[in-house]
Each structure stands twice: as C-alpha cells, then as structure tokens.
N, C-alpha and C. Protein backbone atom coordinates (compact mmCIF):
# COMPACT_ATOMS: atom_id res chain seq x y z
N UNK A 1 25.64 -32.67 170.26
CA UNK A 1 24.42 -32.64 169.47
C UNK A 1 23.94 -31.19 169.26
N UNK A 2 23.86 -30.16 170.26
CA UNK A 2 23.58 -29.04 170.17
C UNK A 2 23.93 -28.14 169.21
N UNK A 3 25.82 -28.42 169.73
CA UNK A 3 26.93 -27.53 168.37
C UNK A 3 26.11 -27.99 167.11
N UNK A 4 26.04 -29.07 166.66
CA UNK A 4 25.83 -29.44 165.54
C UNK A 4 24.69 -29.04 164.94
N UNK A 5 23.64 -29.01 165.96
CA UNK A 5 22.81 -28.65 165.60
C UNK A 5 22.81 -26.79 165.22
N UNK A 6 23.38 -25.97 165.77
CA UNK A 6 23.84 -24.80 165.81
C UNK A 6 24.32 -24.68 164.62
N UNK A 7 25.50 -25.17 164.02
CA UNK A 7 26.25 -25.22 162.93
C UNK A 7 25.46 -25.62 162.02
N UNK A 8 24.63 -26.22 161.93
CA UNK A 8 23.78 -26.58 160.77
C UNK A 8 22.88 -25.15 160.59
N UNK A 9 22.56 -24.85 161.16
CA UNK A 9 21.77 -23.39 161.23
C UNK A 9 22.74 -22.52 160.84
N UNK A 10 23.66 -22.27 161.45
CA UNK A 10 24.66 -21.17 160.55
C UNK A 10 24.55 -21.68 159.28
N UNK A 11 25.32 -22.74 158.93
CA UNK A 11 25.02 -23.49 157.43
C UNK A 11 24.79 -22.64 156.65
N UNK A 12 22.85 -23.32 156.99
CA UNK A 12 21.66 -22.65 156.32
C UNK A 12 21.34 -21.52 155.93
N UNK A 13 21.56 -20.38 157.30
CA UNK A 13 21.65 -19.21 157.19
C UNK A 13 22.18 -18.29 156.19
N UNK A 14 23.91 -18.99 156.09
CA UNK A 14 24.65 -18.21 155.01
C UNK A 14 24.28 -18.81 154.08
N UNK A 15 24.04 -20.02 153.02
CA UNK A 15 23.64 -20.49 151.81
C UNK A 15 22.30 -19.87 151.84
N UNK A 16 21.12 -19.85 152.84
CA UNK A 16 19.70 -19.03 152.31
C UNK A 16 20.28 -17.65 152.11
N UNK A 17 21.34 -16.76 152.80
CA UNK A 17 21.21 -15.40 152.33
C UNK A 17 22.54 -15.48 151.06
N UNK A 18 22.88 -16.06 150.84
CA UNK A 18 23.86 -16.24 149.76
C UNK A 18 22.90 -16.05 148.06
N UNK A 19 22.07 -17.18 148.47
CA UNK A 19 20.81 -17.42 147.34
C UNK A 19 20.12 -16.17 147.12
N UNK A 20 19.60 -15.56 148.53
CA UNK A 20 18.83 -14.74 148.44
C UNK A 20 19.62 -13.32 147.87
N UNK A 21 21.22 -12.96 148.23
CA UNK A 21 21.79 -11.56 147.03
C UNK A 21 22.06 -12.16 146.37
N UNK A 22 22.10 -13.16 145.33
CA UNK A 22 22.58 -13.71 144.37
C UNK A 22 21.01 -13.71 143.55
N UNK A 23 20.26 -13.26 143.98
CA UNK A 23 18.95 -13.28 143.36
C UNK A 23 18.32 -14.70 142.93
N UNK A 24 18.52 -15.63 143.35
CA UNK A 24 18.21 -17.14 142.88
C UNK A 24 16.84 -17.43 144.36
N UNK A 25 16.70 -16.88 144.94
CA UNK A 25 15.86 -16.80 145.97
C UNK A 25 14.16 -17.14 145.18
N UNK A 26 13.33 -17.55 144.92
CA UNK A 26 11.91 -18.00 144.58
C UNK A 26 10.89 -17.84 145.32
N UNK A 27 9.86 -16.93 145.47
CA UNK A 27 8.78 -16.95 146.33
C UNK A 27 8.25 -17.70 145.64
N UNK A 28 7.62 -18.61 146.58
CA UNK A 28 6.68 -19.63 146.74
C UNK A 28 5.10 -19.04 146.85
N UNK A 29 4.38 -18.13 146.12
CA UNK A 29 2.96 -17.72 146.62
C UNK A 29 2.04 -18.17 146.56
N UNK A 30 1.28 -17.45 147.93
CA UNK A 30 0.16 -17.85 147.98
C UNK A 30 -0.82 -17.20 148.95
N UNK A 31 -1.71 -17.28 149.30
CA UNK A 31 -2.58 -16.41 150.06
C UNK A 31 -2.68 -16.93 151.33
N UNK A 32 -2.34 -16.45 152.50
CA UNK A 32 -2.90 -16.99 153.54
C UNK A 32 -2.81 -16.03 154.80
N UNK A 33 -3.51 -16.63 156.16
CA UNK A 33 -3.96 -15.72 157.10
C UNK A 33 -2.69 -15.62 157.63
N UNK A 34 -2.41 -14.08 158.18
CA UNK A 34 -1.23 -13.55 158.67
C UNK A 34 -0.94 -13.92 160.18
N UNK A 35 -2.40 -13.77 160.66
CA UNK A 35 -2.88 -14.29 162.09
C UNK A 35 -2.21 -15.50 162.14
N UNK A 36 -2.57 -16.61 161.44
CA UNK A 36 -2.42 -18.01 161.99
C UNK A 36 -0.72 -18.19 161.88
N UNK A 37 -0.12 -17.38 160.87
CA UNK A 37 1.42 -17.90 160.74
C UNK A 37 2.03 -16.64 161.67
N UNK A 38 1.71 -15.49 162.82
CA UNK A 38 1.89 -15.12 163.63
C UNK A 38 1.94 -16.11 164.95
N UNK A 39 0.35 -16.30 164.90
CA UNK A 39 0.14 -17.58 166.01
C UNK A 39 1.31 -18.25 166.02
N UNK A 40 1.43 -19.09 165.41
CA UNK A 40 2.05 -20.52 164.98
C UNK A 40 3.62 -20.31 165.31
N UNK A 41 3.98 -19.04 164.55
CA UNK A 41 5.27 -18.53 165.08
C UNK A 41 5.46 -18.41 166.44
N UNK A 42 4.65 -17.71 167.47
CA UNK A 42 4.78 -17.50 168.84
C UNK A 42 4.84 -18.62 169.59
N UNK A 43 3.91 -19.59 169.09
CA UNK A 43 4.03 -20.96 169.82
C UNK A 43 5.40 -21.21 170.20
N UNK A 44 5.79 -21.56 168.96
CA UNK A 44 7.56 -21.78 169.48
C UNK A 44 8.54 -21.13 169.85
N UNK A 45 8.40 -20.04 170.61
CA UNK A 45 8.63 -19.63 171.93
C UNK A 45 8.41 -19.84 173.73
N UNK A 46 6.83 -20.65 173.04
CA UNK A 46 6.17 -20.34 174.44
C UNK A 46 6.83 -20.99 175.97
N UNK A 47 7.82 -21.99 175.80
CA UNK A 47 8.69 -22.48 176.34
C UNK A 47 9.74 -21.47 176.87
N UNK A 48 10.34 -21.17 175.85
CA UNK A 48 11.16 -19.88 176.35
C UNK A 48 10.47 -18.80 177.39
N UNK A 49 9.92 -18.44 176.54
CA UNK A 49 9.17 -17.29 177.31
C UNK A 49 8.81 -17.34 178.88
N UNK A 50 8.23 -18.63 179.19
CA UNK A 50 7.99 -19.59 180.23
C UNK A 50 9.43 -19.40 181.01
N UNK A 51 10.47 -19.87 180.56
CA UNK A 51 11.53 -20.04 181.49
C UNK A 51 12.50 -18.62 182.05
N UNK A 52 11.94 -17.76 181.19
CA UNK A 52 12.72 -16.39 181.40
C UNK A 52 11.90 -15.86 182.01
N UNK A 53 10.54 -16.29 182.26
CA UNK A 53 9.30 -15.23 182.46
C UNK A 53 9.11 -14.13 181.98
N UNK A 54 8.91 -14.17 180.67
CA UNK A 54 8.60 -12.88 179.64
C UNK A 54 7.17 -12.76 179.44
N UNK A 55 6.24 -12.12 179.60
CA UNK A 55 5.13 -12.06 178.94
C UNK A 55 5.25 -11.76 177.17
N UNK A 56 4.50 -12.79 177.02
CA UNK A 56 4.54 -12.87 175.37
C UNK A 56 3.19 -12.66 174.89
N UNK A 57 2.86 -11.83 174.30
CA UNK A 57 1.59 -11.28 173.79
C UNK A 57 1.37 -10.80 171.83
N UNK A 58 0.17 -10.69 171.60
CA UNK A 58 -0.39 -10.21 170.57
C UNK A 58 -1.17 -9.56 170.48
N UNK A 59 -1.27 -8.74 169.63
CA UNK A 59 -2.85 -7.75 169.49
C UNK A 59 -3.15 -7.67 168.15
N UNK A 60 -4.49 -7.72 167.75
CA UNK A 60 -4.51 -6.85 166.41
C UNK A 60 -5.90 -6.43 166.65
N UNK A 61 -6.29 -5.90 165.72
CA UNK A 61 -7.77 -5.11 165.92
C UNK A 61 -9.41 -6.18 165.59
N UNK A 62 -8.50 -7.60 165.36
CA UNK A 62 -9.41 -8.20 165.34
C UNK A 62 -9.83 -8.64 164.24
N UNK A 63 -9.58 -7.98 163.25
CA UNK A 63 -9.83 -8.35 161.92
C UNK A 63 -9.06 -9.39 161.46
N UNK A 64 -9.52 -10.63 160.18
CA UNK A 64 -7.96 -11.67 159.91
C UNK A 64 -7.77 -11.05 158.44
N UNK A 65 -6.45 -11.10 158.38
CA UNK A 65 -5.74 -10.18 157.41
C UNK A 65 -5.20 -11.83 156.65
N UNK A 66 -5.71 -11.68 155.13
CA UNK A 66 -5.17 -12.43 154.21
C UNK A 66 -4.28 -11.73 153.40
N UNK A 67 -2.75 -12.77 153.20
CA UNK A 67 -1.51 -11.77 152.34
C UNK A 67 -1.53 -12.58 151.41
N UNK A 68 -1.24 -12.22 150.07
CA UNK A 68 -0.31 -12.83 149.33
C UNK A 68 1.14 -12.70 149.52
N UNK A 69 1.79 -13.76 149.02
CA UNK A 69 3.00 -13.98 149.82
C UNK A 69 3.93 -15.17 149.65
N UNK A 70 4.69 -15.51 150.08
CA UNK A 70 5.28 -16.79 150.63
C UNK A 70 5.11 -16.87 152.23
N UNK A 71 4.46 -17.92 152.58
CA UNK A 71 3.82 -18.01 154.18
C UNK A 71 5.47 -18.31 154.72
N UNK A 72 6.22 -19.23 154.19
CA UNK A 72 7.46 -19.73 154.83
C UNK A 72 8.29 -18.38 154.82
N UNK A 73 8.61 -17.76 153.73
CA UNK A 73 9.46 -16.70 154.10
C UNK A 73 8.97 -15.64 155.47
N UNK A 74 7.87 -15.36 155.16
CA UNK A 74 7.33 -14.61 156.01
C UNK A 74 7.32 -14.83 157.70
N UNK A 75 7.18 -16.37 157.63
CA UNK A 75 6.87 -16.89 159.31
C UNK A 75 8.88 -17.03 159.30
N UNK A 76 9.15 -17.04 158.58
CA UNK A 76 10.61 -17.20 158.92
C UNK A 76 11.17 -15.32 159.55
N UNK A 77 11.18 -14.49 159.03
CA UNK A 77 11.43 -13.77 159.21
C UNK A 77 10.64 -13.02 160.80
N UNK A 78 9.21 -13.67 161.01
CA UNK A 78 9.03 -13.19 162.12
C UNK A 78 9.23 -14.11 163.07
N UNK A 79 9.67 -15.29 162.89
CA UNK A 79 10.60 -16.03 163.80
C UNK A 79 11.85 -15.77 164.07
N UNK A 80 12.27 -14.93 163.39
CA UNK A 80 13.62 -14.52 163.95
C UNK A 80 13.69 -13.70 164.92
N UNK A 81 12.39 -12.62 164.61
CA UNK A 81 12.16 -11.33 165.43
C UNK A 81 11.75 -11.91 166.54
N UNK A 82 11.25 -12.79 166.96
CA UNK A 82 10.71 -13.09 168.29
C UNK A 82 11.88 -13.37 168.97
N UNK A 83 12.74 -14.70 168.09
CA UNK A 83 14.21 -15.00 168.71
C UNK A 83 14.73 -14.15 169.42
N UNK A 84 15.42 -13.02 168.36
CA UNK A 84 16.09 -11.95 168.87
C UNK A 84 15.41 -11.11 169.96
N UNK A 85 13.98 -10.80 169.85
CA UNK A 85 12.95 -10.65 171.37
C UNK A 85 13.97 -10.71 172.68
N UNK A 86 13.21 -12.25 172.19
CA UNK A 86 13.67 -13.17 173.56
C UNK A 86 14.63 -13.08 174.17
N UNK A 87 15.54 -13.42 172.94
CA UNK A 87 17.06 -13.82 173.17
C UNK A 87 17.63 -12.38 174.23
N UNK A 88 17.25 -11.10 174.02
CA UNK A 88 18.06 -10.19 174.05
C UNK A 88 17.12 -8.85 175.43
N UNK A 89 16.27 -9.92 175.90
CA UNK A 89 14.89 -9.52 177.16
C UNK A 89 15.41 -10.23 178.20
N UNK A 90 15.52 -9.60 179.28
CA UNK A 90 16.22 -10.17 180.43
C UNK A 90 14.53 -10.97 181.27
N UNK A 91 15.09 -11.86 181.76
CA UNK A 91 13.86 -12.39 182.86
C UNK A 91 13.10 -11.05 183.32
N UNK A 92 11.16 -11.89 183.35
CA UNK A 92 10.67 -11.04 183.60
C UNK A 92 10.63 -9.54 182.83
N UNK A 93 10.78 -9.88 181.47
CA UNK A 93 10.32 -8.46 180.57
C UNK A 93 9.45 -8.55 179.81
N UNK A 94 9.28 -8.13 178.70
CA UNK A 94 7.90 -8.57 177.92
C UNK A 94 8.44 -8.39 176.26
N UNK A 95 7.57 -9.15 175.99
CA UNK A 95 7.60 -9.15 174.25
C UNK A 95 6.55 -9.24 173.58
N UNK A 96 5.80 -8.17 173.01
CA UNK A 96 4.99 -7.83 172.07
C UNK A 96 4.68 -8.08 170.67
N UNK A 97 3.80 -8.76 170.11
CA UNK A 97 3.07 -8.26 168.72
C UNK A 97 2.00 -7.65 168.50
N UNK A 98 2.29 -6.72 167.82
CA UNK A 98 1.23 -5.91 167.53
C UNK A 98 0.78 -5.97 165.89
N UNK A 99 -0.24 -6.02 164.75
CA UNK A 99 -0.76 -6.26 163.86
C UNK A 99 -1.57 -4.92 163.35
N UNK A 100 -1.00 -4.42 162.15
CA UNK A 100 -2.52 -2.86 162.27
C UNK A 100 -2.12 -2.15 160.74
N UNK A 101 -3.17 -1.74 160.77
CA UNK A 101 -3.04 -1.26 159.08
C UNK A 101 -2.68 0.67 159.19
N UNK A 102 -1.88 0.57 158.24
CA UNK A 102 -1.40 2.25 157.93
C UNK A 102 -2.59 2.43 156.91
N UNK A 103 -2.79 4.14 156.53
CA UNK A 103 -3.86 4.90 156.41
C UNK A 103 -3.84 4.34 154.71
N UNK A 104 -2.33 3.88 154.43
CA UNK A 104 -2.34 3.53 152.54
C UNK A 104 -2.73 2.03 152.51
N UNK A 105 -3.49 1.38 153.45
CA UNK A 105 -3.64 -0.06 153.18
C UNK A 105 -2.66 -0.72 153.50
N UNK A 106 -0.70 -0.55 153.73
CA UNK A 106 -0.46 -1.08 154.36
C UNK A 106 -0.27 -1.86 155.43
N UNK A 107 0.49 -3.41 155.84
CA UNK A 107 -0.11 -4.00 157.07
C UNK A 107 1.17 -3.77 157.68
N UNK A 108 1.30 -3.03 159.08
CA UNK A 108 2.37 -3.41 160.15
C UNK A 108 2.38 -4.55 160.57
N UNK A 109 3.50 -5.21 160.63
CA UNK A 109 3.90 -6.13 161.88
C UNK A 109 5.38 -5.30 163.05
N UNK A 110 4.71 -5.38 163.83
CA UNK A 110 5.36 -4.88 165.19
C UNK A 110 5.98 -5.69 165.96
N UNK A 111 7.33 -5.91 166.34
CA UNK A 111 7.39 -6.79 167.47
C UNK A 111 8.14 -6.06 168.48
N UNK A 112 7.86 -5.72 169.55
CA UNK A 112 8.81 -5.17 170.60
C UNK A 112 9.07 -5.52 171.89
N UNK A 113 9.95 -5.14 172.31
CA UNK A 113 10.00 -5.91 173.36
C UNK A 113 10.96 -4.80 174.47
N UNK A 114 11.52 -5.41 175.79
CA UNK A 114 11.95 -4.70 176.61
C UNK A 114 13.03 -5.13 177.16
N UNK A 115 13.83 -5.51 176.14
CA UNK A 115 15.31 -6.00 176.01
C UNK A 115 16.08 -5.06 176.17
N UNK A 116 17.52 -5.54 176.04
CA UNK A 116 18.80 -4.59 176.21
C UNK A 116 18.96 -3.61 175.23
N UNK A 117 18.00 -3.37 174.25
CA UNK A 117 18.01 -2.23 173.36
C UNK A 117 19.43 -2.04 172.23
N UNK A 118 19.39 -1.37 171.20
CA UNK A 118 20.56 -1.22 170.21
C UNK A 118 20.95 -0.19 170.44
N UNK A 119 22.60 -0.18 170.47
CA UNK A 119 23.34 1.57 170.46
C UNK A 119 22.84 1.92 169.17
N UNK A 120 22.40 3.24 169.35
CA UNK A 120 22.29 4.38 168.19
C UNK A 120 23.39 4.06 167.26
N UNK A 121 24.86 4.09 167.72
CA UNK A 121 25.78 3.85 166.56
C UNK A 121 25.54 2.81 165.82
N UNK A 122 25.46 1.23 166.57
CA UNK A 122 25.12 -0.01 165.96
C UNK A 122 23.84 -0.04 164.69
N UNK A 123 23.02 0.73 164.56
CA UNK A 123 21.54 0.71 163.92
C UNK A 123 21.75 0.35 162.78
N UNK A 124 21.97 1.37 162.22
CA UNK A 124 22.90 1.31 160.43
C UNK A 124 23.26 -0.18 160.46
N UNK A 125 23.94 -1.04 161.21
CA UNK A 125 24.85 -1.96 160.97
C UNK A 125 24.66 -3.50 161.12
N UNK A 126 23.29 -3.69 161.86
CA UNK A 126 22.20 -5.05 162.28
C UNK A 126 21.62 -5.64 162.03
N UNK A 127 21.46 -4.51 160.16
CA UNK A 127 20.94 -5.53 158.92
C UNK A 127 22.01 -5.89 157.79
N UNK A 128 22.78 -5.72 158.51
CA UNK A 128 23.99 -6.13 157.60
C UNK A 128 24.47 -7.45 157.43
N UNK A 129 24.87 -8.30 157.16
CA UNK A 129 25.58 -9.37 157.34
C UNK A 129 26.69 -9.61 157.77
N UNK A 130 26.57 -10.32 158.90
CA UNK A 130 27.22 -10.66 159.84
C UNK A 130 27.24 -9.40 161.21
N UNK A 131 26.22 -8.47 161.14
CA UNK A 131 26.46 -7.19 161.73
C UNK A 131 25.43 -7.83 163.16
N UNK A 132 26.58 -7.50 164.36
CA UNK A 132 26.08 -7.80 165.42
C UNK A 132 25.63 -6.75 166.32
N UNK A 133 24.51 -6.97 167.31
CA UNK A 133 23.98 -6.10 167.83
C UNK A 133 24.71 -5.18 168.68
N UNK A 134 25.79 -5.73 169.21
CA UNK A 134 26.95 -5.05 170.32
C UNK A 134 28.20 -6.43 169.74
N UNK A 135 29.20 -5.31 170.36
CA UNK A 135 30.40 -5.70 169.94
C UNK A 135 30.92 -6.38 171.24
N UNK A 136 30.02 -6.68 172.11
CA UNK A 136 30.48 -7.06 173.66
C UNK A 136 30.77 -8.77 173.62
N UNK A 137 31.38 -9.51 173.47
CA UNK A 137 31.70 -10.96 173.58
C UNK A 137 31.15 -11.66 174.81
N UNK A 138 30.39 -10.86 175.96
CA UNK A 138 30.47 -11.24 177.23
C UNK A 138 28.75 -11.42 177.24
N UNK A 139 28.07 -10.94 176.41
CA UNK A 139 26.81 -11.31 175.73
C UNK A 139 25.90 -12.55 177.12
N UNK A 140 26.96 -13.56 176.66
CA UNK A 140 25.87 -15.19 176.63
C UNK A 140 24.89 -15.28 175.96
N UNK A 141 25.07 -14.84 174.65
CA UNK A 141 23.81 -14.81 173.86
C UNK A 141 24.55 -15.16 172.67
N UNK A 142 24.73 -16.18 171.92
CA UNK A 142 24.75 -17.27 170.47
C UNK A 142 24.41 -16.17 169.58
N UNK A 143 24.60 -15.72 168.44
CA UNK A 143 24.18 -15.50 167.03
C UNK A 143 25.58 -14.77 166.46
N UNK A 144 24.87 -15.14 165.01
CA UNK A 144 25.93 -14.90 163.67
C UNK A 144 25.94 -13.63 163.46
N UNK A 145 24.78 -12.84 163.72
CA UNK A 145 24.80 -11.63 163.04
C UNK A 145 24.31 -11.82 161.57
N UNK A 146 23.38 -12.78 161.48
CA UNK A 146 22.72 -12.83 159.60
C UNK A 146 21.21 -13.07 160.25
N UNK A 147 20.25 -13.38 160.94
CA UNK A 147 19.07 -13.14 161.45
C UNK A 147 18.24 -11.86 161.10
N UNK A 148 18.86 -10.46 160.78
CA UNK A 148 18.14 -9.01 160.74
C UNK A 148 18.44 -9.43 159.35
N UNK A 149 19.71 -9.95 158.74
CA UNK A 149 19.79 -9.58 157.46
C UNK A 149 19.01 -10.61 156.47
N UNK A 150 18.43 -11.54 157.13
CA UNK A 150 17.57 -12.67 156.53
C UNK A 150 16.29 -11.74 156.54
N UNK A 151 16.01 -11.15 157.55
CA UNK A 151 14.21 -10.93 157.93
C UNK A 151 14.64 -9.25 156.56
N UNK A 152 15.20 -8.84 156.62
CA UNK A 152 15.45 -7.22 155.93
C UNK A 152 15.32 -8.00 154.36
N UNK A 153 16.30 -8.85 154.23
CA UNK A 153 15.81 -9.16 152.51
C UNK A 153 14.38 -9.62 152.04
N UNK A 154 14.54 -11.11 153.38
CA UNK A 154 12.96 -11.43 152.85
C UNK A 154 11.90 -10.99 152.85
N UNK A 155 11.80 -9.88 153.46
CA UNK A 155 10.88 -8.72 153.69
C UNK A 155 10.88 -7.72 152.18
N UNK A 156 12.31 -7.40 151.73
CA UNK A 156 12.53 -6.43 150.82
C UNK A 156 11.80 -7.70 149.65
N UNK A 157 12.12 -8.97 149.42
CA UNK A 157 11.32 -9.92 148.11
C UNK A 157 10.41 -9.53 147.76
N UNK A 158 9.36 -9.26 149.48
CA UNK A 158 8.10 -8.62 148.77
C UNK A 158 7.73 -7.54 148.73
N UNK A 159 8.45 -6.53 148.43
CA UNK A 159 8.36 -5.23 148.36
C UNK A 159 8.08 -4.69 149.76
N UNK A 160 8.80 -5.28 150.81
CA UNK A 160 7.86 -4.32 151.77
C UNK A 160 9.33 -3.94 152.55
N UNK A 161 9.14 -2.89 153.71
CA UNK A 161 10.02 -2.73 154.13
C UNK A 161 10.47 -3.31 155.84
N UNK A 162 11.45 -3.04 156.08
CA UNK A 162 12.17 -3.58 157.39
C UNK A 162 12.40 -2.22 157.97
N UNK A 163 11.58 -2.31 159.31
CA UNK A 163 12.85 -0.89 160.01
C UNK A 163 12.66 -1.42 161.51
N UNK A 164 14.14 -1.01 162.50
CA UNK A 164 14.40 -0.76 163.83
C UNK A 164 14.28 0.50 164.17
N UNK A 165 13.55 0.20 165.80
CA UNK A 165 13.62 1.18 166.53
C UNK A 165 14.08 0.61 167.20
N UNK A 166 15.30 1.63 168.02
CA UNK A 166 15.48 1.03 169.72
C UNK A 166 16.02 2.45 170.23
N UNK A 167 16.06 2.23 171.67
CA UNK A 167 16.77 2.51 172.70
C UNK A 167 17.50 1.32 173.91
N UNK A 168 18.75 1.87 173.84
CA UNK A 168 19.59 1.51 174.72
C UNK A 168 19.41 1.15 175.68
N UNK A 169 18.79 -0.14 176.54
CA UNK A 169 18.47 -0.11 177.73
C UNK A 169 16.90 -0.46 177.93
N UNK A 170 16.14 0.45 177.08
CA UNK A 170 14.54 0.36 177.18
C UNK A 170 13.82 -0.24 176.47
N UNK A 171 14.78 -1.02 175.15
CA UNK A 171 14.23 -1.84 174.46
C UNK A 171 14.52 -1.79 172.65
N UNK A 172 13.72 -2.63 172.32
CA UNK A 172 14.12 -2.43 170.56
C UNK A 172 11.77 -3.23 169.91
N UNK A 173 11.97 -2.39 168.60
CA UNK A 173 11.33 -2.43 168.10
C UNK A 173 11.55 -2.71 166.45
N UNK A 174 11.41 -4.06 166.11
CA UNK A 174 11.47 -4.32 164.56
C UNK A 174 9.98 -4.39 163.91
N UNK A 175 9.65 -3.44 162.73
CA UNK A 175 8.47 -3.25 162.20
C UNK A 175 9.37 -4.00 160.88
N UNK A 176 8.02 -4.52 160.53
CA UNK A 176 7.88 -4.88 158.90
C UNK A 176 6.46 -4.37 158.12
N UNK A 177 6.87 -3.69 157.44
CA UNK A 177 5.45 -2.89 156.62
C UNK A 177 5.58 -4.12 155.43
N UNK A 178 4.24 -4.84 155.39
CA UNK A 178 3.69 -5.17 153.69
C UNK A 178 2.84 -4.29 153.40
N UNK A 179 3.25 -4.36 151.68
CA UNK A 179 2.66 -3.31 150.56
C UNK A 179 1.07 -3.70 150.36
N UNK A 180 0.12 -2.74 150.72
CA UNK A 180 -1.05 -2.78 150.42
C UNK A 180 -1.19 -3.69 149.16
N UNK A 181 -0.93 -3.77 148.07
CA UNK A 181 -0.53 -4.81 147.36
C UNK A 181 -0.81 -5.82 147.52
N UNK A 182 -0.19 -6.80 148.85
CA UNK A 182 -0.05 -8.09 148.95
C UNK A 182 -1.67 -7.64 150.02
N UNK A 183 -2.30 -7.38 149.95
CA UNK A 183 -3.64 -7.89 151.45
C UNK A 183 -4.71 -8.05 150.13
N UNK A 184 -5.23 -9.32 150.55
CA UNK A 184 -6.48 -9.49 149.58
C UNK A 184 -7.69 -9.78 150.82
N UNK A 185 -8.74 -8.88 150.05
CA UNK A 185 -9.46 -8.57 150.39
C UNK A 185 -10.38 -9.75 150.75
C-alpha cells in the first residue's frame, strides 16, 4: 500500500512538472492569508516532527499578510520545504519558519532548519530535475529529486523567486521571495 502510494506521488510529480515546462500549468487566483496556508501546511508535519523530536516553529512580525496567488500552488511548494526540513534533520534538531517583508514590499518565506546541509558543489543542481541533494544511496531518505524543482517553478509562475542557502553539516535554508505585486493591502 505504501509503494503505491509513493508511486502515485512520483506519478504526479513528473506529469505536474511536465505541465508546468510545457507551460500548460494555470494559476488558479485568488487572495488569501499567507498565515493560515503556512499554518495549515505545518500541521501536517506535526506528527513527524513529534517522532524525530524536531522543534517545529514559526514567526512573523505579527502582521496577516494577504497574497494574490494560487493558495494550492503556494501551500504546495511550502509543503515540500518542510518535507525536505524534516526529512533531511536528524532527531532532536529544529525546523523553522520565518515570514517578513524586504525594504521593496517584498514577502520572505524562510524555512530552515538544522539538517545535514547541501555540498556547495550540489547547489547549482537541487533545482533541477531529478537533481538530488547528495549522491550517497545510503541516505534512508525516499525522494525523486523533483520536490526543489516543483517549489523553484511554482514559485517562478508567480514571479517570485526561489533561493538555497546551506552549509554542510549546519543546515540548509530555502527562501521564497513574493513580488510586492502579489500583497494586497
């Protein structure tokens, strides 16, 4: 039941990013709070998080930030980032969101965490398709390598951008900037 269920997700994965460079991809818009489809995203972790003992947290300054947008693309893409969080945070580490506006009206989303971190060489190569974080097979950690490259396009739909930070060891950091543009006031 699991495989299958697994395989159906690969599936998906490659036909949604297939659609999505083939340009047939459709935002669905609409306005809504960034907060609540953050929330909502973290929830379904909170299990995980629980069993690895990760502290799983949020911050923002308090303010609720309305986007225009597609809410599904969006909570999709920061559901991945938590995944990969998780997935890649040994027991007992932590995983962060952070929420905050740049000086041009742009909105950060932050997620970081204190995982096994990306080689410097690998960086370039994690939003790629099929581009895996390490080339190590000995992992115990499941993925295709199309997760960065789902959250990097659907991010790029709405004009905004995707970037990693990491270090090796001390952790990784995926920001997504939306374009002042999409925040209604």
């Amino acid at each position: 039941n699991e495989s299958g269920k697994h395989l159906a997700t690969v599936i998906n994965d490659i036909l949604d990013l297939s659609k999505i460079e083939a340009g047939k991809w459709q935002l669905k818009e609409e306005v809504f709070f960034l907060d609540d489809c953050i929330n909502s995203s973290m929830k379904m972790f909170d299990n995980l998080a629980e069993q690895k003992d990760i502290e799983l947290s949020y911050s923002t300054n308090g303010s609720k930030r309305s986007i225009k947008g597609d809410q599904h693309c969006i909570k999709r893409a920061i559901i991945n980032l938590f995944s990969n969080a998780l997935k890649f945070t040994k027991n007992g580490g932590k995983t962060t969101c952070t929420v905050s506006d740049n000086n041009d009206g742009s909105t950060v989303i932050e997620i970081a965490d204190t995982g096994i971190g990306i080689p410097k060489d690998r960086l370039d190569h994690v939003t790629n398709p099929f581009g895996q974080i390490h080339d190590d097979q000995h992992l115990n950690e499941e993925g295709t390598g199309l997760g960065l490259s789902i959250v990097s396009n659907l991010v790029e739909l709405h004009q905004g951008t995707f970037l990693i930070e990491s270090e090796l060891g001390v952790g990784t950091k995926a920001i997504i900037v939306i374009p002042p543009e999409r925040k209604v006031a």
